[in-house]
PDB file of N, CA and C in Angstrom:
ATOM      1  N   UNK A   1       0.844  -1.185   0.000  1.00  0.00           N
ATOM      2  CA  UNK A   1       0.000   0.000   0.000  1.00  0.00           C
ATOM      3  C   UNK A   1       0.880   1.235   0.000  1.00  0.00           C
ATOM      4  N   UNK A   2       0.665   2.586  -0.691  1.00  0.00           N
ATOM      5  CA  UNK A   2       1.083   3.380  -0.795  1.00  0.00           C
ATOM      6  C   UNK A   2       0.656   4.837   0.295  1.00  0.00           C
ATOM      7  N   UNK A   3      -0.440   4.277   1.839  1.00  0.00           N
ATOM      8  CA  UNK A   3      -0.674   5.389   2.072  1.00  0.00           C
ATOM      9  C   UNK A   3      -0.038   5.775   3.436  1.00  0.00           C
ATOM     10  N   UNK A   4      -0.012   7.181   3.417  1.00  0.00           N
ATOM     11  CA  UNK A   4       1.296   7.414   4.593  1.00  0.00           C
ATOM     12  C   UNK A   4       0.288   7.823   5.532  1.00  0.00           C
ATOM     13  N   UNK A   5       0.265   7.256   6.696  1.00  0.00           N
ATOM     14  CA  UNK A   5      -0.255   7.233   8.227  1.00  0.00           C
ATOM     15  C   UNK A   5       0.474   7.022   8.945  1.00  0.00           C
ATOM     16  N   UNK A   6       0.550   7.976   9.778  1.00  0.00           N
ATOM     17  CA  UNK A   6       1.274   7.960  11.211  1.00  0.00           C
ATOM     18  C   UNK A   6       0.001   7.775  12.577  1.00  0.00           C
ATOM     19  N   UNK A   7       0.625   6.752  12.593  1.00  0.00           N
ATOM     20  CA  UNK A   7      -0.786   6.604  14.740  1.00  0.00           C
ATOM     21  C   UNK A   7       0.278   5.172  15.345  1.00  0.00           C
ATOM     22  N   UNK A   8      -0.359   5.649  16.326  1.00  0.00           N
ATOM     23  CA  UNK A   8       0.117   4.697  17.577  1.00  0.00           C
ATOM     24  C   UNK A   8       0.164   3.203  17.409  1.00  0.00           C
ATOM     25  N   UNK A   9       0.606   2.033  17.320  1.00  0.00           N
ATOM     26  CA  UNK A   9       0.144   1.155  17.116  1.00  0.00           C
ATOM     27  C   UNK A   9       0.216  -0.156  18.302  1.00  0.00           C
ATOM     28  N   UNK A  10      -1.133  -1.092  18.388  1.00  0.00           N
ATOM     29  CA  UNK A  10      -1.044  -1.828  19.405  1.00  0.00           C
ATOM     30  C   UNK A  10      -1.343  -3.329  18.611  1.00  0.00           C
ATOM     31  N   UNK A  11      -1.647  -3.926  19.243  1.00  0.00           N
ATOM     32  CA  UNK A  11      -1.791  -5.568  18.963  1.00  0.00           C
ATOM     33  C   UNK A  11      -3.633  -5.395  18.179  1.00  0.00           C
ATOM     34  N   UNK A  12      -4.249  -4.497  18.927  1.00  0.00           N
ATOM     35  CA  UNK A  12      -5.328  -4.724  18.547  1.00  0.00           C
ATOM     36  C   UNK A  12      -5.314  -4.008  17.078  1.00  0.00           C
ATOM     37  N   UNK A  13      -4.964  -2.530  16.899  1.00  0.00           N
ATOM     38  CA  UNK A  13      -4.819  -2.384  15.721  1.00  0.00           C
ATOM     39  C   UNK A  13      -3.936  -2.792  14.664  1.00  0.00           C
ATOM     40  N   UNK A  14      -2.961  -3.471  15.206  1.00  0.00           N
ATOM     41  CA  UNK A  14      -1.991  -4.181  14.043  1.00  0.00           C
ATOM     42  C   UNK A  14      -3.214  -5.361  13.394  1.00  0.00           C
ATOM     43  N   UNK A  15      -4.106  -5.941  13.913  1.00  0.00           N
ATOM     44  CA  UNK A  15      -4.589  -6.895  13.560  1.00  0.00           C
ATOM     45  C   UNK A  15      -6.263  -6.404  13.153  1.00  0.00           C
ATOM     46  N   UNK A  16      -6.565  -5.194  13.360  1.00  0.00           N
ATOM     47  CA  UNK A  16      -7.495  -4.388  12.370  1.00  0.00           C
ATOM     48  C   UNK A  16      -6.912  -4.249  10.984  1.00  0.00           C
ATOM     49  N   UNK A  17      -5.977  -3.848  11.208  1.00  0.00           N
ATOM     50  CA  UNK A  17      -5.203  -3.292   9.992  1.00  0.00           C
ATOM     51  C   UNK A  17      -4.883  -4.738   8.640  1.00  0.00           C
ATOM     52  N   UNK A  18      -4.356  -5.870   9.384  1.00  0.00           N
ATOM     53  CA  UNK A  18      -4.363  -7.090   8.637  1.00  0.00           C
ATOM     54  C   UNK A  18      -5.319  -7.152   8.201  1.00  0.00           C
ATOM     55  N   UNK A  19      -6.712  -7.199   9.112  1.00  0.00           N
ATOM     56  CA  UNK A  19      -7.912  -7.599   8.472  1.00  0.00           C
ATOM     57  C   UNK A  19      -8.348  -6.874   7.426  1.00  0.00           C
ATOM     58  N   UNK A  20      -7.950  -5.640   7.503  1.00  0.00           N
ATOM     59  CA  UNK A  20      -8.446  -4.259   6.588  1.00  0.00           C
ATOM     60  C   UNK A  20      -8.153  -4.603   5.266  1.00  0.00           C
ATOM     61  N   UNK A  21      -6.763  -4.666   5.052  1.00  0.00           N
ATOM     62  CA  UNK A  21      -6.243  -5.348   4.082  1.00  0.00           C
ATOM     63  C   UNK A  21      -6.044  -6.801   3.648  1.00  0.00           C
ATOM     64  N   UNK A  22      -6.682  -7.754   4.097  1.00  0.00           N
ATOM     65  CA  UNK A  22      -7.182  -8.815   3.518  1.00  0.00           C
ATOM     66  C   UNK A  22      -5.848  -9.726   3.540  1.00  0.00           C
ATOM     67  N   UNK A  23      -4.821  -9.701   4.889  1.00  0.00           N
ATOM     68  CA  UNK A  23      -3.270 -10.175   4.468  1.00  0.00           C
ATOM     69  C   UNK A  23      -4.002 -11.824   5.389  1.00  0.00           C
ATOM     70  N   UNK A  24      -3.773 -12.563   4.560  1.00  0.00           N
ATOM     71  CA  UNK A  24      -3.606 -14.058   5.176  1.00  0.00           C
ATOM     72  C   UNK A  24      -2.731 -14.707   5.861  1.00  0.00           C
ATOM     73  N   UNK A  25      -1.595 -14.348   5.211  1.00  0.00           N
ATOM     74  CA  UNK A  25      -0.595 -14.963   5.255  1.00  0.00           C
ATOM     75  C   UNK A  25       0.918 -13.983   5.688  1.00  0.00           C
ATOM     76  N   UNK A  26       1.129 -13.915   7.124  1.00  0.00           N
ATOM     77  CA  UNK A  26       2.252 -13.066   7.719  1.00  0.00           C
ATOM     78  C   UNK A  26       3.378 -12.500   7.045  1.00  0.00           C
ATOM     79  N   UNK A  27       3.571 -14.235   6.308  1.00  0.00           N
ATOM     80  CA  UNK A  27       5.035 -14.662   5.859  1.00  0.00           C
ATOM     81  C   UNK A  27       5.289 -13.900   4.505  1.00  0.00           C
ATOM     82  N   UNK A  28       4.083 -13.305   4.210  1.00  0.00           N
ATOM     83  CA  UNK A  28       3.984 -11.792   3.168  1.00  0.00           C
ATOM     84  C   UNK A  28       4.529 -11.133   3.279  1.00  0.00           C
ATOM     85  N   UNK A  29       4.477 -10.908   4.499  1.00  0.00           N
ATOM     86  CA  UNK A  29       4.605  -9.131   5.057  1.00  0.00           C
ATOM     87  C   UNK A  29       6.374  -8.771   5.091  1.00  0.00           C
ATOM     88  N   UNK A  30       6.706  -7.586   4.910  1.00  0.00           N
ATOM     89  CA  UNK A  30       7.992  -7.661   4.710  1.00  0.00           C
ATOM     90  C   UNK A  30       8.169  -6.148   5.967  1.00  0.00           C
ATOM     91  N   UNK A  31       9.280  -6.318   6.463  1.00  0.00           N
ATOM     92  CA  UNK A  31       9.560  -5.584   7.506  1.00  0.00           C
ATOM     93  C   UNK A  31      11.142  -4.519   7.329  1.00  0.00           C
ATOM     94  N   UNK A  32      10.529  -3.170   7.063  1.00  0.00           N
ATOM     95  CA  UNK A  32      11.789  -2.366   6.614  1.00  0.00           C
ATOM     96  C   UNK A  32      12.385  -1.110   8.051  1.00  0.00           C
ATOM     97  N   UNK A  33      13.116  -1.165   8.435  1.00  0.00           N
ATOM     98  CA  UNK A  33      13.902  -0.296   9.356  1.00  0.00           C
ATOM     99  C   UNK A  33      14.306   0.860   8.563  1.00  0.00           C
ATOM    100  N   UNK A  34      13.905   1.851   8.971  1.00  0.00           N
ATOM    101  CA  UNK A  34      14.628   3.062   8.289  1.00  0.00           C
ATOM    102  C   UNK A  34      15.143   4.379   9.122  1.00  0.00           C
ATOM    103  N   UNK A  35      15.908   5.129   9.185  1.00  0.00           N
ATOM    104  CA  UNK A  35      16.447   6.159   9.803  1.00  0.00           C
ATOM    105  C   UNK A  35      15.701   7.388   9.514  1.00  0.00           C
ATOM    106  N   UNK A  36      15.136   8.047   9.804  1.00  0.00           N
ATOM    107  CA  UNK A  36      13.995   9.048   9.515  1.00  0.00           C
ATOM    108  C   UNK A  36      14.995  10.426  10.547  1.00  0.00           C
ATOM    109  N   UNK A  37      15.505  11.572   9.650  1.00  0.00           N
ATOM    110  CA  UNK A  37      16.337  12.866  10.295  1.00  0.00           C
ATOM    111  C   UNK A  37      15.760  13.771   9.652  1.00  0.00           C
ATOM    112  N   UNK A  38      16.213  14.806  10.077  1.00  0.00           N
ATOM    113  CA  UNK A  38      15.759  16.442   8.976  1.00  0.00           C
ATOM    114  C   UNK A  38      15.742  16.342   7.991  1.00  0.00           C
ATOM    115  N   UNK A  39      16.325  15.824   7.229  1.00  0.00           N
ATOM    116  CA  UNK A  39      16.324  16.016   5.675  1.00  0.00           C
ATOM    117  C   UNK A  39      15.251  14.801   5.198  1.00  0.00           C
ATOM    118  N   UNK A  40      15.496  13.728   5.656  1.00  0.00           N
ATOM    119  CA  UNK A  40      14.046  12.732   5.310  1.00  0.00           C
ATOM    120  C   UNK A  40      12.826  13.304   5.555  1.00  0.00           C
ATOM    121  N   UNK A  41      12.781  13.641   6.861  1.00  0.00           N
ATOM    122  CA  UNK A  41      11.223  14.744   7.203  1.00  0.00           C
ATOM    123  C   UNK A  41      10.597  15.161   6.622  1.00  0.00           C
ATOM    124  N   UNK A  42      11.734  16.558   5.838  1.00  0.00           N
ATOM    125  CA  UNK A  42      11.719  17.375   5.090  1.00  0.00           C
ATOM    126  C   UNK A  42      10.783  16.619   3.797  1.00  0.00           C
ATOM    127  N   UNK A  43      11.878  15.509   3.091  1.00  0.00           N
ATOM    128  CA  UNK A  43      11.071  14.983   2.060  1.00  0.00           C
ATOM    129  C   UNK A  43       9.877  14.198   1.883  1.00  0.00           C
ATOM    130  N   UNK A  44       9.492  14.033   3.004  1.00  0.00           N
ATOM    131  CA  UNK A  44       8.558  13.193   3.093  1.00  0.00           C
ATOM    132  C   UNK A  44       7.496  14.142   3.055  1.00  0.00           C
ATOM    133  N   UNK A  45       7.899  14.960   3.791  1.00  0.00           N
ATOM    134  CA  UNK A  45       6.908  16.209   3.795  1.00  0.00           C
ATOM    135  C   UNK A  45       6.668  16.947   2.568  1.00  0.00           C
ATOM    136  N   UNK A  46       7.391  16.953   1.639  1.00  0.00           N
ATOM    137  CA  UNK A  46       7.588  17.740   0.295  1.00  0.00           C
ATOM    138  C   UNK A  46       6.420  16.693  -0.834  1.00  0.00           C
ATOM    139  N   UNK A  47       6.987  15.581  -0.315  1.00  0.00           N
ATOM    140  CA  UNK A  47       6.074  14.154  -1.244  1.00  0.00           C
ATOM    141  C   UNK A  47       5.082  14.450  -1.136  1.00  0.00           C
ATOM    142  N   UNK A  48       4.428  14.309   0.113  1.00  0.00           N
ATOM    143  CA  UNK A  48       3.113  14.156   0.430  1.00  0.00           C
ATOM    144  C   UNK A  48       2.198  15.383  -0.214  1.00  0.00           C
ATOM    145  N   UNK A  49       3.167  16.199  -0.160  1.00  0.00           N
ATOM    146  CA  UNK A  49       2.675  17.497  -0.915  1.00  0.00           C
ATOM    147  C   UNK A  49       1.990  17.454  -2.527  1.00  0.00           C
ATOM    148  N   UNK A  50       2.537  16.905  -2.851  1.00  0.00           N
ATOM    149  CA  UNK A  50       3.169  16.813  -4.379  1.00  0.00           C
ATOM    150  C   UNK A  50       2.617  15.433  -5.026  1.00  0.00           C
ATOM    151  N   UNK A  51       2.350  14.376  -4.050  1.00  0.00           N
ATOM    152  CA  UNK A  51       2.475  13.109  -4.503  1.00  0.00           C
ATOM    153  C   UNK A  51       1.294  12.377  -3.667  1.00  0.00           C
ATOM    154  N   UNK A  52       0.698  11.004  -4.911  1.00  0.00           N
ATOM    155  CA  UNK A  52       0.022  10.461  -3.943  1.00  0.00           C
ATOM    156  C   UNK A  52       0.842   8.780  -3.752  1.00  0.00           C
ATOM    157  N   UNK A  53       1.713   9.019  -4.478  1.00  0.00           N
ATOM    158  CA  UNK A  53       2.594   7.803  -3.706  1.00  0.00           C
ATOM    159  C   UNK A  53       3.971   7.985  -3.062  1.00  0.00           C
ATOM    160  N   UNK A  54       3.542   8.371  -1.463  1.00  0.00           N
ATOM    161  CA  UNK A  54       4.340   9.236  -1.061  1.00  0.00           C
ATOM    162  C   UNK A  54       5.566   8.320  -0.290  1.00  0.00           C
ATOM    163  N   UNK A  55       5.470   7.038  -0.068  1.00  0.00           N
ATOM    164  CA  UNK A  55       5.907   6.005   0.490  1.00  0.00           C
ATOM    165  C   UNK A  55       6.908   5.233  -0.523  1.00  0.00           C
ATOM    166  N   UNK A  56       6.524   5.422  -1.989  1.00  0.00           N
ATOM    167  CA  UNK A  56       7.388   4.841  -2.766  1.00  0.00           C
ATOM    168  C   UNK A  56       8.335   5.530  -3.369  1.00  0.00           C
ATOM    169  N   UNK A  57       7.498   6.880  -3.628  1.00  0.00           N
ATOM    170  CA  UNK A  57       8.718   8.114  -3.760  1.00  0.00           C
ATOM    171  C   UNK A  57       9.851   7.966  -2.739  1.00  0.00           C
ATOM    172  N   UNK A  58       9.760   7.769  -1.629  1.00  0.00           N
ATOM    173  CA  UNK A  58      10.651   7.844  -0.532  1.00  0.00           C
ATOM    174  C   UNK A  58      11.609   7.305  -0.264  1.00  0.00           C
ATOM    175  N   UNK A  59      10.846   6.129   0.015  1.00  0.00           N
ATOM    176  CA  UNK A  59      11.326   5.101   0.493  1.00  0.00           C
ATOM    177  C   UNK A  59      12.321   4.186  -0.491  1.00  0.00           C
ATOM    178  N   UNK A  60      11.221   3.794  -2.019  1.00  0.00           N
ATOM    179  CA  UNK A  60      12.223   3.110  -2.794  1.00  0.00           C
ATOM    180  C   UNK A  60      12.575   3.576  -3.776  1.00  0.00           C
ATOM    181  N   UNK A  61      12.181   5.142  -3.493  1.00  0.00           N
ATOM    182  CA  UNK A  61      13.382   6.110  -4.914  1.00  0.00           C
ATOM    183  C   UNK A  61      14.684   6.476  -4.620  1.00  0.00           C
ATOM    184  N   UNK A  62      15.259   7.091  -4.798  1.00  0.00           N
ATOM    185  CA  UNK A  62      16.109   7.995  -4.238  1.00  0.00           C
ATOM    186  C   UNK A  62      16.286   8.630  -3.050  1.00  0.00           C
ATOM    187  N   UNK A  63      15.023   8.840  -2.149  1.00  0.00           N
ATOM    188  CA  UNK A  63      14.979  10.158  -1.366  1.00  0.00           C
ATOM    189  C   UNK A  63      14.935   9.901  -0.040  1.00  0.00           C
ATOM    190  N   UNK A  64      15.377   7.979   0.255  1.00  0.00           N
ATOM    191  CA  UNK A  64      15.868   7.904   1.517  1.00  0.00           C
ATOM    192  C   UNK A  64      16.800   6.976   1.493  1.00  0.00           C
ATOM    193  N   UNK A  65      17.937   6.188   2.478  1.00  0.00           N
ATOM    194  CA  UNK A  65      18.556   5.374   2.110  1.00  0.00           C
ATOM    195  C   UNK A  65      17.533   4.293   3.293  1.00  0.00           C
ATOM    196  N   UNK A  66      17.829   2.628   3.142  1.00  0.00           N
ATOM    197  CA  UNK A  66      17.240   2.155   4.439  1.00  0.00           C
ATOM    198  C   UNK A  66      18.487   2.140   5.505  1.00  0.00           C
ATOM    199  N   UNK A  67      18.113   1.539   6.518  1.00  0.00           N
ATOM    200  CA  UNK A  67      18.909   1.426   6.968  1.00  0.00           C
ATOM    201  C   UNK A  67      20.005  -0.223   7.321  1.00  0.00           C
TER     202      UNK A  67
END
């Protein structure tokens, strides 16, 4: 999914959220660590502006490294 939400997350909504999206199977799911500073902020903030795929712009363009 491409949409950028920021909230709190617990057991109960991690598993709203599965259901939301229809994931069956865990062993799907892929798990990315990233370093988020001023200048990522910045772009993320610029994306969202500008963009409605603000997560792929980011994340797997250019405009962050992972970690």
């Amino acid at each position: 999914m491409d949409d950028l939400v920021v909230m709190p997350m617990s057991t109960i909504s991690s598993i709203t959220l599965l259901n939301k999206f229809s994931v069956k199977d865990v062993g799907d799911l892929e798990k990315s660590v990233v370093q988020v500073g001023m200048v990522e902020g910045l772009s993320i903030l610029k994306a969202s502006l500008h963009s409605k795929t603000v997560l792929t712009d980011i994340f797997l363009g250019s405009g962050m490294k992972k970690a």
